[in-house]
N, C-alpha and C. Protein backbone atom coordinates (compact mmCIF):
# COMPACT_ATOMS: atom_id res chain seq x y z
N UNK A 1 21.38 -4.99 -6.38
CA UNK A 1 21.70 -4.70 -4.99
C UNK A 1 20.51 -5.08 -4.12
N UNK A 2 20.71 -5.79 -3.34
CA UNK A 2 19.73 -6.47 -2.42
C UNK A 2 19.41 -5.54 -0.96
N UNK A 3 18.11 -5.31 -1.12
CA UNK A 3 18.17 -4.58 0.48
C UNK A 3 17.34 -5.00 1.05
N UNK A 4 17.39 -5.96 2.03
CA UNK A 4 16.60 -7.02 2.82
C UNK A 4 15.57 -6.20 3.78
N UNK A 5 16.09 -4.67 4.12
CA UNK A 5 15.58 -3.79 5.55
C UNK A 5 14.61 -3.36 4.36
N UNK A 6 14.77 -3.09 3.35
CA UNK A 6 13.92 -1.53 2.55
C UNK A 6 12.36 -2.30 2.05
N UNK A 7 11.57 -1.25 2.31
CA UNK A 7 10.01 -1.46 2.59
C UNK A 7 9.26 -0.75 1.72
N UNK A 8 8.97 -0.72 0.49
CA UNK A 8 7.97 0.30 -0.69
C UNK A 8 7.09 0.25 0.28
N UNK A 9 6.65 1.49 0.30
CA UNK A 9 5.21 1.68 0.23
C UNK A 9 4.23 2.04 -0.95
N UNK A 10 3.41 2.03 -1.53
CA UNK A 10 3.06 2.31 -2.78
C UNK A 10 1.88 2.80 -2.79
N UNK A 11 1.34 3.72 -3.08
CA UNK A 11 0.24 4.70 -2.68
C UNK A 11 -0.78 5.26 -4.54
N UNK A 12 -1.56 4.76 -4.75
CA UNK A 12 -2.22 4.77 -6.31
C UNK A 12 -3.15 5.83 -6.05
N UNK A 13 -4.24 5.99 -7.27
CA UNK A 13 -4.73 7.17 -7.79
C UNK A 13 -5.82 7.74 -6.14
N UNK A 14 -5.54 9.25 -6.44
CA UNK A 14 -6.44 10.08 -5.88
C UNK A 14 -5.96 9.94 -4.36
N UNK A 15 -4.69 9.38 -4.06
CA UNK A 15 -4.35 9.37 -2.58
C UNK A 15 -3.46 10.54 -2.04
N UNK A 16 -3.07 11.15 -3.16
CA UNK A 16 -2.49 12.54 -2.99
C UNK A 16 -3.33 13.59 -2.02
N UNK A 17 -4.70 13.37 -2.60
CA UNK A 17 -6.00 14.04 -1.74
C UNK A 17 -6.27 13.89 -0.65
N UNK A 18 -5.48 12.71 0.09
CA UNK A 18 -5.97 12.59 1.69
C UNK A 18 -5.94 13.72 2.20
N UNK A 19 -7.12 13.32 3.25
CA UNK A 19 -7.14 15.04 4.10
C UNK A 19 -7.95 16.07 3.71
N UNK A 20 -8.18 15.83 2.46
CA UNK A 20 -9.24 16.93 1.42
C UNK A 20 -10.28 15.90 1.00
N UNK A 21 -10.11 14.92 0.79
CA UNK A 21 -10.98 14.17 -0.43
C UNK A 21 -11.76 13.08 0.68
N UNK A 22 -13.27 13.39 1.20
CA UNK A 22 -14.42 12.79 1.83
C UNK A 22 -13.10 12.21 3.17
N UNK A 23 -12.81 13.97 3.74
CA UNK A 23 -12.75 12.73 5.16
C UNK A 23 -13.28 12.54 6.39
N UNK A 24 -14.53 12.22 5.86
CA UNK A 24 -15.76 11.31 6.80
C UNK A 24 -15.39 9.84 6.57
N UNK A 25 -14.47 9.99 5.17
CA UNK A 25 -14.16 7.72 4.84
C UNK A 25 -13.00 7.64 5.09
N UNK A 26 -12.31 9.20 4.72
CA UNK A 26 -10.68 8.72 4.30
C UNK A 26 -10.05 9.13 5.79
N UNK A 27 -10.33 10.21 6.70
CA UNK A 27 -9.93 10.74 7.32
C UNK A 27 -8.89 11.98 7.03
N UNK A 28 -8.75 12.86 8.26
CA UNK A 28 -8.48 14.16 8.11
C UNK A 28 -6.69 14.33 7.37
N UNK A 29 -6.07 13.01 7.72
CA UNK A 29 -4.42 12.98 7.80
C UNK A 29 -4.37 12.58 6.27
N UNK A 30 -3.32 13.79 5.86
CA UNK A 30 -2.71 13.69 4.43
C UNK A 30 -1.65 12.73 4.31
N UNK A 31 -1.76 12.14 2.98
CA UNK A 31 -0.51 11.44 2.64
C UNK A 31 0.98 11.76 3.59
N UNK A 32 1.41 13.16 3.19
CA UNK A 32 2.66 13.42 3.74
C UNK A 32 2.67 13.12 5.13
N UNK A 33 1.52 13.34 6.06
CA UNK A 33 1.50 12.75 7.47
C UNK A 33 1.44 11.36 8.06
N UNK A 34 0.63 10.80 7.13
CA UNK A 34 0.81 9.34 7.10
C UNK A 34 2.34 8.65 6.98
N UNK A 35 3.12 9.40 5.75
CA UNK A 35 4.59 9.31 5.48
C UNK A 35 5.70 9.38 6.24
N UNK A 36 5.44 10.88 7.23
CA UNK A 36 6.33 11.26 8.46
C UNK A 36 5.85 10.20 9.58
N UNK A 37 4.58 9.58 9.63
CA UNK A 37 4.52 8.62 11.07
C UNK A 37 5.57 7.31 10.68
N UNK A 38 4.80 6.77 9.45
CA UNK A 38 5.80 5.66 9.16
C UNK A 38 6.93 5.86 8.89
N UNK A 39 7.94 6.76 8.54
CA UNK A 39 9.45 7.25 8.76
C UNK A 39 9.81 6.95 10.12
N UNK A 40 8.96 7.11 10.95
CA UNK A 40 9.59 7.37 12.60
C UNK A 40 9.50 5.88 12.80
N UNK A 41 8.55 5.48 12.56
CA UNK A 41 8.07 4.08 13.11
C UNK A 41 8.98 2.86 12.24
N UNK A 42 9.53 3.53 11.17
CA UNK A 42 10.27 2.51 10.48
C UNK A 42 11.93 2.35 10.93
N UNK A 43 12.01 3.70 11.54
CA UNK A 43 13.21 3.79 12.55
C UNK A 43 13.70 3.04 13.61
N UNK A 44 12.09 3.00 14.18
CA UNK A 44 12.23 2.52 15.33
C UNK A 44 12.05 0.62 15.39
N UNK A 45 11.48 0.32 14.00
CA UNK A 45 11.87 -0.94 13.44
C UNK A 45 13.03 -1.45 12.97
N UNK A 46 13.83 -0.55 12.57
CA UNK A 46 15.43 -0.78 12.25
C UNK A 46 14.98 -1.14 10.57
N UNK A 47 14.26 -0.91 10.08
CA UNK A 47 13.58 -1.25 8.01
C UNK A 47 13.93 0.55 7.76
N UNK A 48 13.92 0.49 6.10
CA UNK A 48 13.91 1.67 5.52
C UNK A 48 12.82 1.66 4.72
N UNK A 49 12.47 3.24 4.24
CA UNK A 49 11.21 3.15 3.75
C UNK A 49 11.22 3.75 2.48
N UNK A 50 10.96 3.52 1.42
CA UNK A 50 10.67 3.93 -0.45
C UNK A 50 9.09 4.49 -0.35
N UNK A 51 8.89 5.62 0.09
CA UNK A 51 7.22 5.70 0.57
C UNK A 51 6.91 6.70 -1.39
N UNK A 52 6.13 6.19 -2.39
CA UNK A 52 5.43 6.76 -3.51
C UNK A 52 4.18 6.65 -3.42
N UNK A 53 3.60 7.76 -4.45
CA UNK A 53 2.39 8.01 -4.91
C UNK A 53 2.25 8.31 -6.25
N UNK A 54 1.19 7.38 -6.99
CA UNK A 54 1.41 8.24 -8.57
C UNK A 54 -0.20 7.54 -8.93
N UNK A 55 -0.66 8.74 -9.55
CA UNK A 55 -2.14 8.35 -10.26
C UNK A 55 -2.11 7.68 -11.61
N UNK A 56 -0.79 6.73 -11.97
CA UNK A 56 -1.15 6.10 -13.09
C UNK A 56 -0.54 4.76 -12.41
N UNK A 57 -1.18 3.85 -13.35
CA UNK A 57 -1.83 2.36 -12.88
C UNK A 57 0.25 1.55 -13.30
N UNK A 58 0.55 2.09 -14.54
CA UNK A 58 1.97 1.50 -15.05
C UNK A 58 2.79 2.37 -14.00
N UNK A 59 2.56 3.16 -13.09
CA UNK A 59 4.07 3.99 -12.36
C UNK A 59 3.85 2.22 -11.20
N UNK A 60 3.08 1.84 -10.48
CA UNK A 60 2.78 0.92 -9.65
C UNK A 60 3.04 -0.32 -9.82
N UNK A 61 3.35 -0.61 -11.14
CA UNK A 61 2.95 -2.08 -12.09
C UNK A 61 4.76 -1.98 -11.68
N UNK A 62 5.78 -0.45 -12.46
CA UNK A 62 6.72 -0.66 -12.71
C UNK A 62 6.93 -0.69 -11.00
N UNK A 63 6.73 0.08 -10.35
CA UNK A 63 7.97 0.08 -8.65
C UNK A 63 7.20 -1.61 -7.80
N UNK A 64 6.57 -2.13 -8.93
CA UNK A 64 6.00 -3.92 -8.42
C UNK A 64 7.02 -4.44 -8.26
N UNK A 65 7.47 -4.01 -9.81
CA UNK A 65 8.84 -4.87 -10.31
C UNK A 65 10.10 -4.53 -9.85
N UNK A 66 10.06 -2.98 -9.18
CA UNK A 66 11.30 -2.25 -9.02
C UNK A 66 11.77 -2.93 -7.40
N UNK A 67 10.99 -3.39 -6.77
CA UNK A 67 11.11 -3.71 -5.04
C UNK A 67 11.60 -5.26 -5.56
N UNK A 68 10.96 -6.34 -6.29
CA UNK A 68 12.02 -7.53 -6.21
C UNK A 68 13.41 -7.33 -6.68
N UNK A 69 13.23 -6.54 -8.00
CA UNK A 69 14.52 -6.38 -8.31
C UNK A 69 15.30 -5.88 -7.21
N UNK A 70 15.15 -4.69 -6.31
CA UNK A 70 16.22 -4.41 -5.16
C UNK A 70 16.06 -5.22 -3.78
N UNK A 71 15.13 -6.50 -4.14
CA UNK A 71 15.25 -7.27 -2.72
C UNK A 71 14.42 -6.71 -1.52
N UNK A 72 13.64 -5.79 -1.75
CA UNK A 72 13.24 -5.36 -0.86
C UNK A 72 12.74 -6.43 0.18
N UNK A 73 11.98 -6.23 1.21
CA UNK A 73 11.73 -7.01 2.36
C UNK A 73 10.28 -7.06 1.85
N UNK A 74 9.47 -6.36 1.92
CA UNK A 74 7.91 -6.08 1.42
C UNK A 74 7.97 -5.08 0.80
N UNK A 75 6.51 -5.18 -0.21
CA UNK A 75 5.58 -3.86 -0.18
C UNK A 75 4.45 -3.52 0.53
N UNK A 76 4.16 -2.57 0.70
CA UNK A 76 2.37 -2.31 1.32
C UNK A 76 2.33 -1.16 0.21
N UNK A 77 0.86 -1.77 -0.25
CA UNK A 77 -0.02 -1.44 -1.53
C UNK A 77 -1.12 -0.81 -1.35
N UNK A 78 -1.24 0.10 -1.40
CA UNK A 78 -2.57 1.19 -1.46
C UNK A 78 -2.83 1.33 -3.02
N UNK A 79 -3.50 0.66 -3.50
CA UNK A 79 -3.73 0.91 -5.09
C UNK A 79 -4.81 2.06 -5.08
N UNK A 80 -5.63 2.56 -3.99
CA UNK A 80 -6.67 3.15 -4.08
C UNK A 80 -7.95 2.68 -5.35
N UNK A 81 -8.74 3.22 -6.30
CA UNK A 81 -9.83 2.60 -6.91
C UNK A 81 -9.34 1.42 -7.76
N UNK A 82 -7.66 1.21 -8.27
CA UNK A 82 -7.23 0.22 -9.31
C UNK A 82 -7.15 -0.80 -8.50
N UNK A 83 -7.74 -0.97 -6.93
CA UNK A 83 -7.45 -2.44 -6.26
C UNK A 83 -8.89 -3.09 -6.90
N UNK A 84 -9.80 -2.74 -7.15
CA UNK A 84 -11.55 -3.12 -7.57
C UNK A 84 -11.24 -3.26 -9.20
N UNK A 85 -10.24 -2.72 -9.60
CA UNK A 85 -10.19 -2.87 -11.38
C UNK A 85 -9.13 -3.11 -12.12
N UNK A 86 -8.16 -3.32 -11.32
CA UNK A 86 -6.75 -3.74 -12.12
C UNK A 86 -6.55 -5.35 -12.41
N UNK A 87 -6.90 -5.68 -13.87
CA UNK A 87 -6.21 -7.35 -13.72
C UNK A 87 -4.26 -6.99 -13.93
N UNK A 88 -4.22 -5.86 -14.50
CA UNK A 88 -2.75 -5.76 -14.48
C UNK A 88 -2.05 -5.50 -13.27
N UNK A 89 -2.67 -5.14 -12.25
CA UNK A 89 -1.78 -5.00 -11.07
C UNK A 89 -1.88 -6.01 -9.95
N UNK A 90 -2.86 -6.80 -10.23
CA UNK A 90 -3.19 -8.37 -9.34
C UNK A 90 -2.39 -8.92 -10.34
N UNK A 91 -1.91 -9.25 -11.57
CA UNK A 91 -0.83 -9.72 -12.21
C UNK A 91 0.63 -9.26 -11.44
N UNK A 92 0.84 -8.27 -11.81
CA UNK A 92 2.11 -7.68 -11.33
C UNK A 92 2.40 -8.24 -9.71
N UNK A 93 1.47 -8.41 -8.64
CA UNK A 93 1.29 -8.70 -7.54
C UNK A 93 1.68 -10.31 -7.33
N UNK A 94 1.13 -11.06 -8.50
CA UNK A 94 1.54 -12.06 -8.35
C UNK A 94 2.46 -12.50 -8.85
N UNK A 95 2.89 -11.68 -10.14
CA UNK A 95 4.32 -11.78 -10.71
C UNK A 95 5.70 -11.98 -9.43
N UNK A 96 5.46 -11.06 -8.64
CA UNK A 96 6.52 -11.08 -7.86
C UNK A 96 6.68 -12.07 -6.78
N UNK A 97 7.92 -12.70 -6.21
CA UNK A 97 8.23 -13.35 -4.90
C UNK A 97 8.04 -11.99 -3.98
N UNK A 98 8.47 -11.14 -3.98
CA UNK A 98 8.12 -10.13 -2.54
C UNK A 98 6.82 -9.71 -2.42
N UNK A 99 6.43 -10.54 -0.49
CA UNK A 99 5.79 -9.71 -0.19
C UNK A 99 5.10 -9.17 -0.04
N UNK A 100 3.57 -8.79 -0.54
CA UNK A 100 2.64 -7.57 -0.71
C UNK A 100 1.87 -7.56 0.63
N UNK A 101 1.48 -6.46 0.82
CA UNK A 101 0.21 -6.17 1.82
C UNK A 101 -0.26 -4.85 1.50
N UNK A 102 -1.20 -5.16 1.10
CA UNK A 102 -2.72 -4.24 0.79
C UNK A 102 -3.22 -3.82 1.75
N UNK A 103 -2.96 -2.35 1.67
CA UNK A 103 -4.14 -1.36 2.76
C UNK A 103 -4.91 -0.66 2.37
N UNK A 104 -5.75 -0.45 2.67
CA UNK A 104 -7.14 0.42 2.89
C UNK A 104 -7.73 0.59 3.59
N UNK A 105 -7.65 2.34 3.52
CA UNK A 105 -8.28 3.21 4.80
C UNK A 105 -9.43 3.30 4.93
N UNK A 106 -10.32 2.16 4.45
CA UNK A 106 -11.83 2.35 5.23
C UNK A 106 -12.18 0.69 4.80
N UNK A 107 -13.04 0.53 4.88
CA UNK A 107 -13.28 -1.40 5.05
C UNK A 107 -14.04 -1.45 3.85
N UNK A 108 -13.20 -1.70 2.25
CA UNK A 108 -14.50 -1.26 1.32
C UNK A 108 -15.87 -2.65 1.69
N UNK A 109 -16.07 -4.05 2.85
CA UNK A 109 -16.97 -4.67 2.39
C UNK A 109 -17.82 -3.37 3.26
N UNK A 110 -17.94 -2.55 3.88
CA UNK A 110 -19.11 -2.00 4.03
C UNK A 110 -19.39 -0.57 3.03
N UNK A 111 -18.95 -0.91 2.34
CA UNK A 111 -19.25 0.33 1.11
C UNK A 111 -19.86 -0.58 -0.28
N UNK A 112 -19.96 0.37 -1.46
CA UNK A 112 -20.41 0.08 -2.68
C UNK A 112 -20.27 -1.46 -3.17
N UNK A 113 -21.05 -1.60 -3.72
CA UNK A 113 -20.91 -3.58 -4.10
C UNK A 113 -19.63 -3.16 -4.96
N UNK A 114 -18.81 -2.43 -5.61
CA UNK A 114 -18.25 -2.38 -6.69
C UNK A 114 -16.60 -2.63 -5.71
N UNK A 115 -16.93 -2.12 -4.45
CA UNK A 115 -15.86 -1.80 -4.39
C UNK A 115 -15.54 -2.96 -3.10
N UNK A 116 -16.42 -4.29 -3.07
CA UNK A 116 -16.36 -4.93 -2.41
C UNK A 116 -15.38 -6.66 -2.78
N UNK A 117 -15.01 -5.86 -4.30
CA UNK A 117 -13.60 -7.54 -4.53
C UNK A 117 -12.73 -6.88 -4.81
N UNK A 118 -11.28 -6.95 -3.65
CA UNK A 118 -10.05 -6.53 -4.34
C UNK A 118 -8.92 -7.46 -5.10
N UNK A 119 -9.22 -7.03 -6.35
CA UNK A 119 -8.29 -8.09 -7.09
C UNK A 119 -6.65 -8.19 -6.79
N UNK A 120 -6.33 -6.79 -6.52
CA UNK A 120 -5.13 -6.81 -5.63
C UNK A 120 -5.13 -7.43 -4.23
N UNK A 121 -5.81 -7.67 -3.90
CA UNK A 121 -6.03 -8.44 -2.25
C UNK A 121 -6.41 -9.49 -2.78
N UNK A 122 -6.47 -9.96 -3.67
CA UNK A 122 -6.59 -11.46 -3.89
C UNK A 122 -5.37 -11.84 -4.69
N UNK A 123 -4.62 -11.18 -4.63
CA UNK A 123 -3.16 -11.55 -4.91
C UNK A 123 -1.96 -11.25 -4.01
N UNK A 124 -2.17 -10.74 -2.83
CA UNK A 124 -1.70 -9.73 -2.18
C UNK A 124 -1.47 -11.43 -0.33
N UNK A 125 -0.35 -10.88 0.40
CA UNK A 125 -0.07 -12.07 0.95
C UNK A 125 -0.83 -11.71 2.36
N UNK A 126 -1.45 -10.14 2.03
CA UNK A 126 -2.59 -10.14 3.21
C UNK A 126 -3.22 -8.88 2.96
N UNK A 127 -4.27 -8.39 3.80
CA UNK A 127 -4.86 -7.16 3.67
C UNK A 127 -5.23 -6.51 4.85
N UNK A 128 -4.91 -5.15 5.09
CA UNK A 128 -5.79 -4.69 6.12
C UNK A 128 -6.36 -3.43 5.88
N UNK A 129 -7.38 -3.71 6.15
CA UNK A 129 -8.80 -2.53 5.49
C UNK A 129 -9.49 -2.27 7.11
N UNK A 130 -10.06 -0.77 7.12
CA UNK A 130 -10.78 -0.30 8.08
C UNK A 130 -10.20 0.61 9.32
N UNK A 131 -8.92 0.33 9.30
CA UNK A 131 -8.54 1.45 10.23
C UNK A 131 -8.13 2.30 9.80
N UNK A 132 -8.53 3.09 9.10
CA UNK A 132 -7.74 4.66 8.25
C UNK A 132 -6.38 4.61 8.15
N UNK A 133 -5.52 5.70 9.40
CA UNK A 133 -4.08 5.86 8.31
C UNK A 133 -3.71 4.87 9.31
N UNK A 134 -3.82 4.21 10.55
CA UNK A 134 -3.75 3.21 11.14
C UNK A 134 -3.66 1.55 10.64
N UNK A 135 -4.09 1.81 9.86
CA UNK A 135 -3.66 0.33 8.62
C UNK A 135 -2.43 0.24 8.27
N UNK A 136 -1.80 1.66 7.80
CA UNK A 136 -0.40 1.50 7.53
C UNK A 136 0.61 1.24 8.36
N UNK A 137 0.24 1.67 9.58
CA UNK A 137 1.12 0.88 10.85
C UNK A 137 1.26 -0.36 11.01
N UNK A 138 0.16 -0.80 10.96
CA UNK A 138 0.04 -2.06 11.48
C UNK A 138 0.47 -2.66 10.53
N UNK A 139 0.29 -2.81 8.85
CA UNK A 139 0.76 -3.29 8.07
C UNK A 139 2.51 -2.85 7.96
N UNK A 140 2.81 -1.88 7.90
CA UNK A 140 4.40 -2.03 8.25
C UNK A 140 4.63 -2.80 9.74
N UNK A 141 4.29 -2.94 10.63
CA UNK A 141 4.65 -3.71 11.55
C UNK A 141 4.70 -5.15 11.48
N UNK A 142 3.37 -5.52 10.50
CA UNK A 142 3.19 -7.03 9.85
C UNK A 142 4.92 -7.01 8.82
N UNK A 143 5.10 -6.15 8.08
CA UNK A 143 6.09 -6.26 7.07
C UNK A 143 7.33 -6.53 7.77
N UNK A 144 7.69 -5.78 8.95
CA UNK A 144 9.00 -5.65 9.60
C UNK A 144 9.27 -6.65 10.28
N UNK A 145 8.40 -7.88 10.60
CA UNK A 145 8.46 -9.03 10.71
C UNK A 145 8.33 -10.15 10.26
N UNK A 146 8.22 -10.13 8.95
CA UNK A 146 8.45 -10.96 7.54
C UNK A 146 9.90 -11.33 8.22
């Protein structure tokens, strides 16, 4: 079943913690708030939204595969630390025809050298890093015009 409007969002390890976990980098807004803005905003795009979170690296690999199979329109990819260490999910990324855009809520080139190559953003059909939960807007807005 093909759904040309529907939009994964995909949210990886330790992003459950927004809001709690250093937000001097991450900022104060939890996942679920980030979730309810882009619901409204995906409304008002006329797209639907598949918004997950899961701290293992294969739940991400599989809903890679689960969005071509249903046709989705895009994903936007928050791998959180598996974007700096996954060759399996820059695989999976490129495995697929749909889509990707990689966000991240703080700009890792001005952080740790480690966390300055995303192998998922180097597979990924764009990235936007540095505006906190504001990335995800803009990147669903990039998506809703694919």
């Amino acid at each position: 079943m093909a759904t040309a409007s529907l939009i994964y969002v995909l949210n990886g390890p330790n992003l459950n913690l927004l809001g709690t976990r250093e937000p001097e980098i991450y900022g104060a807004d939890s996942l679920d708030d980030i979730a309810a803005r882009l619901t409204d905003q995906a409304e008002d795009l006329g797209v639907e939204l598949d918004f997950r979170q899961s701290n293992h690296e294969g739940h991400l690999i599989d809903w890679l595969h689960e969005a071509q199979a249903q046709g989705a329109k895009a994903v936007l990819l928050n791998a959180g630390g598996l974007s700096h260490t996954s060759v399996a999910l820059h695989d999976a990324v490129k495995g697929i025809t749909t889509p990707v855009i990689e966000v991240h809520l703080s700009n890792p080139q001005a952080r740790e050298d480690f966390r300055q190559v995303s192998l998922t953003g180097r597979a990924a059909m764009g990235s936007i890093c540095g505006f906190g939960a504001l990335g995800y807007a803009l990147a669903l807005d990039a998506a809703a015009r694919l």
